[in-house]
PDB file of N, CA and C in Angstrom:
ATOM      1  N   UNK A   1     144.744  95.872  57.361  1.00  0.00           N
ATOM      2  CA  UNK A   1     144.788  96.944  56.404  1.00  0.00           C
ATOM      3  C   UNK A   1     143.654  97.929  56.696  1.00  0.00           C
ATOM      4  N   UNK A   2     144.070  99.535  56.378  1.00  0.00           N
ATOM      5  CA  UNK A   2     143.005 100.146  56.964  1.00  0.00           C
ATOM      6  C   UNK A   2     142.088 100.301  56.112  1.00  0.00           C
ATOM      7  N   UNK A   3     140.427 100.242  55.868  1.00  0.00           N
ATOM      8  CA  UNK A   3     139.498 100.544  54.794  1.00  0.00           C
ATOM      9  C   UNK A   3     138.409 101.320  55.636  1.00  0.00           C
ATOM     10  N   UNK A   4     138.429 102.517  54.883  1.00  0.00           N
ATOM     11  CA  UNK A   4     137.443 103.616  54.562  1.00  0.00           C
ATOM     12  C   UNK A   4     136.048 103.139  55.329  1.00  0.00           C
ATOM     13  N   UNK A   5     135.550 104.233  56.252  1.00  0.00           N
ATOM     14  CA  UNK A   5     134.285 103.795  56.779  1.00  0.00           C
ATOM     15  C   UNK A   5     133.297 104.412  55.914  1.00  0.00           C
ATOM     16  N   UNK A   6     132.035 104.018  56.122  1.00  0.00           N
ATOM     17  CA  UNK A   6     131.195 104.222  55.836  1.00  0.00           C
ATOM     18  C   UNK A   6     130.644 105.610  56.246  1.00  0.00           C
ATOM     19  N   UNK A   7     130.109 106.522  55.227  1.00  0.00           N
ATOM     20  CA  UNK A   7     129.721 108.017  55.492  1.00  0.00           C
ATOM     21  C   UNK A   7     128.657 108.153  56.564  1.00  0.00           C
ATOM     22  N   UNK A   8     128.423 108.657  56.970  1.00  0.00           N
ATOM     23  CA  UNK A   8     127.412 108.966  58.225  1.00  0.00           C
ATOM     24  C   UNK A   8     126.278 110.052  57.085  1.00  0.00           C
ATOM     25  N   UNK A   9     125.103 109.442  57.113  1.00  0.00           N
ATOM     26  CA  UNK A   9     123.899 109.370  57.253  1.00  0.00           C
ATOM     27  C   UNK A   9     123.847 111.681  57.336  1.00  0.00           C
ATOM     28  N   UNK A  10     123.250 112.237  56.187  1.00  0.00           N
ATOM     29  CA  UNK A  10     123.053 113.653  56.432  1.00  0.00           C
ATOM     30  C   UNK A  10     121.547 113.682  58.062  1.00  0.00           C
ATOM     31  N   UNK A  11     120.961 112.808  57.990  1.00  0.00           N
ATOM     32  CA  UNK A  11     119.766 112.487  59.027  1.00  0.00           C
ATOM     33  C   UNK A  11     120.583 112.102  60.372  1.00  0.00           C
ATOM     34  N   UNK A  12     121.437 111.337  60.420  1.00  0.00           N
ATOM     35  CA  UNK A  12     122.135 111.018  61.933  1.00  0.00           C
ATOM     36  C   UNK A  12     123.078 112.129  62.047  1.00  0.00           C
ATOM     37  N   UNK A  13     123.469 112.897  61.288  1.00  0.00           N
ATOM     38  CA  UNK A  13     124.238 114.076  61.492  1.00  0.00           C
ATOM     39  C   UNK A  13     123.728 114.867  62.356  1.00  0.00           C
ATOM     40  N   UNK A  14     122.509 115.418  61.451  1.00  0.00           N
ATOM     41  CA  UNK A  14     121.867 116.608  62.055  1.00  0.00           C
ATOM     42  C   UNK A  14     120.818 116.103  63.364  1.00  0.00           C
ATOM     43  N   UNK A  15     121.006 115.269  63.574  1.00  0.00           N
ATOM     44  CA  UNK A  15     119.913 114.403  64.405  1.00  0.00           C
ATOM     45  C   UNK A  15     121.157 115.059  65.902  1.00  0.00           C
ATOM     46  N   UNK A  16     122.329 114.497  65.827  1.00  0.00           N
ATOM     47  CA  UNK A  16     123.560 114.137  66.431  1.00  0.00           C
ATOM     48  C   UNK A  16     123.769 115.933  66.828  1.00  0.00           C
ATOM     49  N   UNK A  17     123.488 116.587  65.877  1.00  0.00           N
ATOM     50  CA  UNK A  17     123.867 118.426  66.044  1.00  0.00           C
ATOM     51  C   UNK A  17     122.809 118.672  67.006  1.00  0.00           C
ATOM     52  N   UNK A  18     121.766 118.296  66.012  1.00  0.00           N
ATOM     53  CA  UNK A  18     120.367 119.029  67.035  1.00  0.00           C
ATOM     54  C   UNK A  18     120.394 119.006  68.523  1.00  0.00           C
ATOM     55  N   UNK A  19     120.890 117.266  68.953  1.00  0.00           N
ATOM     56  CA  UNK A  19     121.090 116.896  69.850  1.00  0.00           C
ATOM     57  C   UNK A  19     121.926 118.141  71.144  1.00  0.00           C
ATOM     58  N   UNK A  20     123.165 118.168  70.502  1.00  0.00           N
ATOM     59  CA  UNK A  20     124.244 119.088  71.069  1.00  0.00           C
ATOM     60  C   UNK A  20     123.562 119.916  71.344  1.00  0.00           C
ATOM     61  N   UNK A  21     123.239 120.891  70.318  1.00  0.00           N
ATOM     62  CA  UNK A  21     122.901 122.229  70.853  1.00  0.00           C
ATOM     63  C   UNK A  21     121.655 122.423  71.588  1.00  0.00           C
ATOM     64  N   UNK A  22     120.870 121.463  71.861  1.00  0.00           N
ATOM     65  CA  UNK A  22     119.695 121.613  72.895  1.00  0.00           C
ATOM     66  C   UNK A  22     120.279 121.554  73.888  1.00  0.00           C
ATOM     67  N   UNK A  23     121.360 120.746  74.069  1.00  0.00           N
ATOM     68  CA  UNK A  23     121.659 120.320  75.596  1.00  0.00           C
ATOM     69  C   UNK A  23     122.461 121.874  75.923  1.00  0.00           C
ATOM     70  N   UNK A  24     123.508 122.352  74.767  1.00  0.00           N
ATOM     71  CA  UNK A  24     124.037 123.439  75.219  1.00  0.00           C
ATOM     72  C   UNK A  24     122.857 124.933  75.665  1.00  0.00           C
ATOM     73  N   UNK A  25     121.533 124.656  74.732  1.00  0.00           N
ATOM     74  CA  UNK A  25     120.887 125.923  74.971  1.00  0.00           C
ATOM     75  C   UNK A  25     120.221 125.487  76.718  1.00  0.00           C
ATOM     76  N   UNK A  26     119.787 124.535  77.058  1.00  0.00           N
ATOM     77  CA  UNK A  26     119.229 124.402  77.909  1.00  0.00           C
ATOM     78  C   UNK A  26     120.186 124.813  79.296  1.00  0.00           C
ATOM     79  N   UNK A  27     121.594 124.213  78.823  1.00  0.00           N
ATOM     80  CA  UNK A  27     122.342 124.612  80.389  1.00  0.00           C
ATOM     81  C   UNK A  27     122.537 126.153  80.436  1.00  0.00           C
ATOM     82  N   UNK A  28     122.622 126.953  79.346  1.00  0.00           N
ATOM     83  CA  UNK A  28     122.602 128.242  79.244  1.00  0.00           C
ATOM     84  C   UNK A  28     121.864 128.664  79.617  1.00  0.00           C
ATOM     85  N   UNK A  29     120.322 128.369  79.401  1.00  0.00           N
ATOM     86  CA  UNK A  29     119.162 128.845  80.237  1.00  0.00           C
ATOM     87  C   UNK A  29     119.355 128.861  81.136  1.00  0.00           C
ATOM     88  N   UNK A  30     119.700 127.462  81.668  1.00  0.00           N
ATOM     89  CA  UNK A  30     120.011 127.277  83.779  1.00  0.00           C
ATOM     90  C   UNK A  30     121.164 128.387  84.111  1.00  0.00           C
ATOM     91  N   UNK A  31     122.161 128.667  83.700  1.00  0.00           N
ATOM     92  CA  UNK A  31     123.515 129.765  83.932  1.00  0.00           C
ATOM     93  C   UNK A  31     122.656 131.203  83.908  1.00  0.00           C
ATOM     94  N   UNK A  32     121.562 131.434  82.867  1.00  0.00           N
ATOM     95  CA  UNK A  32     121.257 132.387  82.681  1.00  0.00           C
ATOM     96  C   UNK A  32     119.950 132.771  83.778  1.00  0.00           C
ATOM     97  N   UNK A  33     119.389 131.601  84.029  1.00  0.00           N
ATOM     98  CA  UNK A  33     118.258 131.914  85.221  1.00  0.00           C
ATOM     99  C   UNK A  33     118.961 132.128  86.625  1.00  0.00           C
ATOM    100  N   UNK A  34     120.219 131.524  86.824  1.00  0.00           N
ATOM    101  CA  UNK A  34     120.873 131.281  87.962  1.00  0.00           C
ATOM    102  C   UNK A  34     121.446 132.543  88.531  1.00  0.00           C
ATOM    103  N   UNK A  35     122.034 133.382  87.512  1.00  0.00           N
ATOM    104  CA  UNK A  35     122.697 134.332  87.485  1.00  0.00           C
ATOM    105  C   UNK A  35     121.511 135.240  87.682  1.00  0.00           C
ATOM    106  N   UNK A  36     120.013 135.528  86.915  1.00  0.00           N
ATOM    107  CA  UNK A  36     119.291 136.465  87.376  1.00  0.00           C
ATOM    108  C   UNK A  36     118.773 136.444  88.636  1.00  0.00           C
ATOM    109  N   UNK A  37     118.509 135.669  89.474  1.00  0.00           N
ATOM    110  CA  UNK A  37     118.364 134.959  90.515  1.00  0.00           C
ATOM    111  C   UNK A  37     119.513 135.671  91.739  1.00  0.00           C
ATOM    112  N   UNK A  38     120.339 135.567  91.282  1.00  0.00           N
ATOM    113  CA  UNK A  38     122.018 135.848  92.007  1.00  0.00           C
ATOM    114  C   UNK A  38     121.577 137.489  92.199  1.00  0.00           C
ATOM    115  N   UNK A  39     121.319 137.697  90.531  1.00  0.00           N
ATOM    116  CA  UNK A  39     121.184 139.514  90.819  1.00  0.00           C
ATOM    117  C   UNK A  39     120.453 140.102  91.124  1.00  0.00           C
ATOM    118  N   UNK A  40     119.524 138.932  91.254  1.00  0.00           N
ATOM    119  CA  UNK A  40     117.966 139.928  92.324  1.00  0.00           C
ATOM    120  C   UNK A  40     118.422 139.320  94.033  1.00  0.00           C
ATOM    121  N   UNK A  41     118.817 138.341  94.406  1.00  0.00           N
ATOM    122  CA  UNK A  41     118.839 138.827  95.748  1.00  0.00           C
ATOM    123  C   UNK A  41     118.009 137.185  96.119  1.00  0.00           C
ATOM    124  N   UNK A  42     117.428 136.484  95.233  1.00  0.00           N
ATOM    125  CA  UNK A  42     116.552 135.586  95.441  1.00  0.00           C
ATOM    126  C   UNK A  42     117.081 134.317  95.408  1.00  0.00           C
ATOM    127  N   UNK A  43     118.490 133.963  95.093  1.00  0.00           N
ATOM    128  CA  UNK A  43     118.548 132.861  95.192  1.00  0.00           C
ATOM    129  C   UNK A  43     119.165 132.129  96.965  1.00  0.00           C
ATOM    130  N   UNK A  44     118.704 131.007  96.810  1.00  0.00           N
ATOM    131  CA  UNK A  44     118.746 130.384  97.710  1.00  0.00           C
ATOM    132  C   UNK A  44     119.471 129.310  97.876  1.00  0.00           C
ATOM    133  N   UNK A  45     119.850 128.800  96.728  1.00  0.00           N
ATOM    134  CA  UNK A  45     121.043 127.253  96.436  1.00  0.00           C
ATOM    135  C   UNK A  45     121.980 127.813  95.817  1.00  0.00           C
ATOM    136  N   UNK A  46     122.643 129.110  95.858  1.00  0.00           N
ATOM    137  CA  UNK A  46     124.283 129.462  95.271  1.00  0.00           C
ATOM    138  C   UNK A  46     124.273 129.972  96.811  1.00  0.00           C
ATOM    139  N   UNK A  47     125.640 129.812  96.852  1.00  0.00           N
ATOM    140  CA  UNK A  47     126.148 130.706  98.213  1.00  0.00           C
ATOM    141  C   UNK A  47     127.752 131.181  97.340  1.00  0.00           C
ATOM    142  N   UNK A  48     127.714 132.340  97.745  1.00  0.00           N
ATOM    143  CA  UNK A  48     128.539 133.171  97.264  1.00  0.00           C
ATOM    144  C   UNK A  48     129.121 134.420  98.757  1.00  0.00           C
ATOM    145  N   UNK A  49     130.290 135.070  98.182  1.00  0.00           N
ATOM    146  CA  UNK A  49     130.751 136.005  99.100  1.00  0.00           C
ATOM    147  C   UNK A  49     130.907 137.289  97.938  1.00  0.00           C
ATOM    148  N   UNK A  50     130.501 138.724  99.273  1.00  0.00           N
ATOM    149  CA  UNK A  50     130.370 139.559  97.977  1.00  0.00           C
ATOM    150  C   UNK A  50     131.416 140.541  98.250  1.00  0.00           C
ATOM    151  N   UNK A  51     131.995 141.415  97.298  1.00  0.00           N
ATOM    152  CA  UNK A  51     133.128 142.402  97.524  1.00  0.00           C
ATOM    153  C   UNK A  51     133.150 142.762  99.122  1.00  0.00           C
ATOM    154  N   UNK A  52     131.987 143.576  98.949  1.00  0.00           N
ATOM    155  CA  UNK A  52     131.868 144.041 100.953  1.00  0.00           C
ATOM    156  C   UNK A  52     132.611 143.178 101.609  1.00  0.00           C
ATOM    157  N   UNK A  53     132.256 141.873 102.026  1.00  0.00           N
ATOM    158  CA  UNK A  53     132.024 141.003 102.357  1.00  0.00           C
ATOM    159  C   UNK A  53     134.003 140.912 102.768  1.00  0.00           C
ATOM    160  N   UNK A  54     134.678 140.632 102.143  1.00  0.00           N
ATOM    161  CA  UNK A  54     136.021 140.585 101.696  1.00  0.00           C
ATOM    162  C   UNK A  54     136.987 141.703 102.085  1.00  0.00           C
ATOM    163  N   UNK A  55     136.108 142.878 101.986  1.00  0.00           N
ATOM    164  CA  UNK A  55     137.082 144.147 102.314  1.00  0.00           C
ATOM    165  C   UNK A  55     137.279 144.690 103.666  1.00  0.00           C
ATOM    166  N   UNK A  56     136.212 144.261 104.169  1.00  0.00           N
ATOM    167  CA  UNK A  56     136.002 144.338 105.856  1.00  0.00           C
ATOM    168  C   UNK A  56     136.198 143.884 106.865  1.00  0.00           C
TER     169      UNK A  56
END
């Protein structure tokens, strides 16, 4: 028979959120450093092909 769980904790909630969204702000940082990196000319661990590159 199915019975009702037990509520989750307002502290393991937000514990559980906080969690998430650090991990999401942090990879955003990395996308966002990666990409400035890309647009200055400086990176060195993306390899990419650029329009030119394609049309010629």
């Amino acid at each position: 028979m199915a019975v009702p769980k037990k509520r989750t904790s307002k502290c393991k909630k937000n514990k559980r959120k906080a969690q998430w969204k650090s991990k999401a702000n942090l990879e955003g940082r990395k996308a966002y450093a990666l990409a400035c990196s890309v647009f200055t000319g400086k990176s060195k661990g993306f390899i990419y092909t650029s329009l030119e590159d394609e049309t010629t």
